[in-house]
Protein backbone atom coordinates (compact mmCIF):
# COMPACT_ATOMS: atom_id res chain seq x y z
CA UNK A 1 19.39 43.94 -3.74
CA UNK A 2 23.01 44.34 -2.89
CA UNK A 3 24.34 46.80 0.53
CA UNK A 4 27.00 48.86 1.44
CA UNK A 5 27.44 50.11 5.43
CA UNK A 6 29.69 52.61 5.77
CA UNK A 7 30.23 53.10 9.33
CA UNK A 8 30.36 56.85 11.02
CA UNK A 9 32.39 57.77 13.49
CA UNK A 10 32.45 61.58 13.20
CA UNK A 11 31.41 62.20 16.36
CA UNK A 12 30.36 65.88 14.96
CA UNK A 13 28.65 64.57 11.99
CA UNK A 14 26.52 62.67 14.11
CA UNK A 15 25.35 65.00 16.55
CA UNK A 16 24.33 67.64 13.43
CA UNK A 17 22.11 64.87 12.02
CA UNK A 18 20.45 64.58 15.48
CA UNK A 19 20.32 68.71 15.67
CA UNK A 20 18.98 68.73 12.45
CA UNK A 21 16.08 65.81 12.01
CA UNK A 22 12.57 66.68 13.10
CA UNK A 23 11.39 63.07 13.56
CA UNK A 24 12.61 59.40 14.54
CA UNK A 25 11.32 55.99 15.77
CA UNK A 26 11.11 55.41 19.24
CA UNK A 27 11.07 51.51 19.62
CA UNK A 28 10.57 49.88 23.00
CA UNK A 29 9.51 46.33 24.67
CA UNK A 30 6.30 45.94 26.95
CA UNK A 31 6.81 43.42 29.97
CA UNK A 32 4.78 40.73 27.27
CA UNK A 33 7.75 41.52 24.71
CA UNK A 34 5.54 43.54 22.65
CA UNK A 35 7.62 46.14 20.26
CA UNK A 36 6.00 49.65 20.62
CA UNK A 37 7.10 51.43 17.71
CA UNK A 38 6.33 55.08 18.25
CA UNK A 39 7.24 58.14 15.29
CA UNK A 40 7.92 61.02 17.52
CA UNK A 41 9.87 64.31 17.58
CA UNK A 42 12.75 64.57 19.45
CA UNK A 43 15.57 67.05 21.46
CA UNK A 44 18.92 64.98 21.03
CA UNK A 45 20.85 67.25 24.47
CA UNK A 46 23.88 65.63 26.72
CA UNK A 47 24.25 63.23 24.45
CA UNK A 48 20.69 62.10 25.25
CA UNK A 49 17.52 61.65 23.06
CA UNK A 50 14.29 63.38 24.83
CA UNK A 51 10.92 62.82 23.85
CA UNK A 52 7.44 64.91 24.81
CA UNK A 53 4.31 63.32 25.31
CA UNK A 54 1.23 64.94 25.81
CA UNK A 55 -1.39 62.08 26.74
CA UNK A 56 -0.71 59.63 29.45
CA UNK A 57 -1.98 57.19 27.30
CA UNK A 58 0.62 57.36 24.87
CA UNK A 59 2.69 56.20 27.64
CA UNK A 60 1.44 52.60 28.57
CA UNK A 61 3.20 49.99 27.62
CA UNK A 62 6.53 51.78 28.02
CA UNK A 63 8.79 49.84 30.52
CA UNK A 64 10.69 52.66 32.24
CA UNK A 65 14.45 51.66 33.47
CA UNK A 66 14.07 49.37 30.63
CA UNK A 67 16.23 49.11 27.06
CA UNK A 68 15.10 51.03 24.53
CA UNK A 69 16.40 52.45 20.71
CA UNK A 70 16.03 55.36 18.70
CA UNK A 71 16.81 55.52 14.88
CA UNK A 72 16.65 58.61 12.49
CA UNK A 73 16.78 58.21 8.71
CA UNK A 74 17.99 60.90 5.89
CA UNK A 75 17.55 60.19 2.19
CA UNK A 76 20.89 61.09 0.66
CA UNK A 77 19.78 60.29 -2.91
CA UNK A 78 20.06 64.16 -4.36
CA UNK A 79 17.41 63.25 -6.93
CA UNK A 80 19.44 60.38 -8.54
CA UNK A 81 17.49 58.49 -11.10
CA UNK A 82 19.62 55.85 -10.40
CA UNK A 83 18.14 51.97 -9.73
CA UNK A 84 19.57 52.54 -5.96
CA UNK A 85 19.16 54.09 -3.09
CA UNK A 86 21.51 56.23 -0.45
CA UNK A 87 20.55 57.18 3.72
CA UNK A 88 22.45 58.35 6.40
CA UNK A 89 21.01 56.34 9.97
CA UNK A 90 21.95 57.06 13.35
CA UNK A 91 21.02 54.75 16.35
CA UNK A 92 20.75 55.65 19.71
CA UNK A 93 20.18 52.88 22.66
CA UNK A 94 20.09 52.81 25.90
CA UNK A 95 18.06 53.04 28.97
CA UNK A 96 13.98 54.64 28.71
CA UNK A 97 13.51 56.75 31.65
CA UNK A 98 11.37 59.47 33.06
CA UNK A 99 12.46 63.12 33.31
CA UNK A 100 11.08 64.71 36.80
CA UNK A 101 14.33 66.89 37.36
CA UNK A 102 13.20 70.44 37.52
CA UNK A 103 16.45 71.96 36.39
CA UNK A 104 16.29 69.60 32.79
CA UNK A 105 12.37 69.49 32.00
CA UNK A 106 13.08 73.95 31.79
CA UNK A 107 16.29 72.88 29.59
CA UNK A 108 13.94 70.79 27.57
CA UNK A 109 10.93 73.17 27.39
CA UNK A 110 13.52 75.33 26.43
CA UNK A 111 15.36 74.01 23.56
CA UNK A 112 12.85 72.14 22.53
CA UNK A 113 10.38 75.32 21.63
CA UNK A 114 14.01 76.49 20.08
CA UNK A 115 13.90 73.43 17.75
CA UNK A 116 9.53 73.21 16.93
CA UNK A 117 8.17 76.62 17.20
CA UNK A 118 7.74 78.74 14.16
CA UNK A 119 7.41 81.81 15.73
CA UNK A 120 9.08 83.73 18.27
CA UNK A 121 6.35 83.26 20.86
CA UNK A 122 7.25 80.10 23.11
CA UNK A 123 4.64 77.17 23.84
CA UNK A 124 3.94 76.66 27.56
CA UNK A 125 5.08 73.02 27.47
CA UNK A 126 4.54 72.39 31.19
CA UNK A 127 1.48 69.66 31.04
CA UNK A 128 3.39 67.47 28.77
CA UNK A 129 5.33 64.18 29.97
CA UNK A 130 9.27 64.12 29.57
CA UNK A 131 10.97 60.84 28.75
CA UNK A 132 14.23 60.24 27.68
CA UNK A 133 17.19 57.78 26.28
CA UNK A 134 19.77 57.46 28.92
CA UNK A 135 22.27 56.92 25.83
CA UNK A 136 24.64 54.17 26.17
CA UNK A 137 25.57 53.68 22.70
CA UNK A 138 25.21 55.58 19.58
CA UNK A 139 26.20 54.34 16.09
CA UNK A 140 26.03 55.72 12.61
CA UNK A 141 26.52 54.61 9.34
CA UNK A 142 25.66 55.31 5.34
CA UNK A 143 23.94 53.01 4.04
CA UNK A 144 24.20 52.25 -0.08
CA UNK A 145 21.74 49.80 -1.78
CA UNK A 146 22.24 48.87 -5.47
């Protein structure tokens, strides 16, 4: 199977994709080099990528101050019977941190219930755990296979 990458550098188009998608893949190394692949929602703010956590556990094995990526995918198909396939990818890198700034975990209670909650009534998101992607880099591109 052939590819096409078509790289994106619509600095607007790229930020509505982050608005927009629910769910990504949060990939980061353990201090053994073990790839933690985690599917996760996400508040893309700043030009940043946070992430909620509710359980401690899922935690472990994240290496804070560490690299780590983020990639969202978008079937761009339309329904096309066609013997190929068409997506829209954004990657985010950069630097896995923890969020213990008063002032941005309200911010990201805030938007975040914006983005997720069905109703008007907010979700008290204090217990959860706020990490984030200190974005260094973000790149985007269309991807065509045939």
């Amino acid at each position: 199977m052939k590819s096409k990458v078509i790289q994106i550098r619509d600095l607007e188009l790229i930020e509505a994709e982050l608005n927009s998608a629910q769910v990504g893949v949060l990939a980061s190394a353990d201090d053994k080099e073990n790839v933690g692949q985690f599917v996760v929602p996400f508040l893309y703010s700043d030009k940043n990528i946070y992430f909620l956590f509710d359980n401690a556990d899922d935690l472990s094995g994240l290496l804070f101050e560490h690299n780590a990526s983020f990639v969202i995918f978008r079937n761009t198909n339309n329904g096309s019977n066609l013997p190929s396939f068409k997506f829209f990818q954004v990657k985010c890198s950069g630097i896995l941190k923890k969020v213990d700034e008063a002032r941005i975990i309200e911010e990201v209670n805030r938007n975040y219930n914006q983005k997720y909650s069905e109703s008007k009534e907010s979700v008290q998101l204090n217990d959860l755990k706020i990490i984030m992607i200190d974005t260094e880099e973000i790149q985007a591109a269309e991807i065509v296979c045939y």
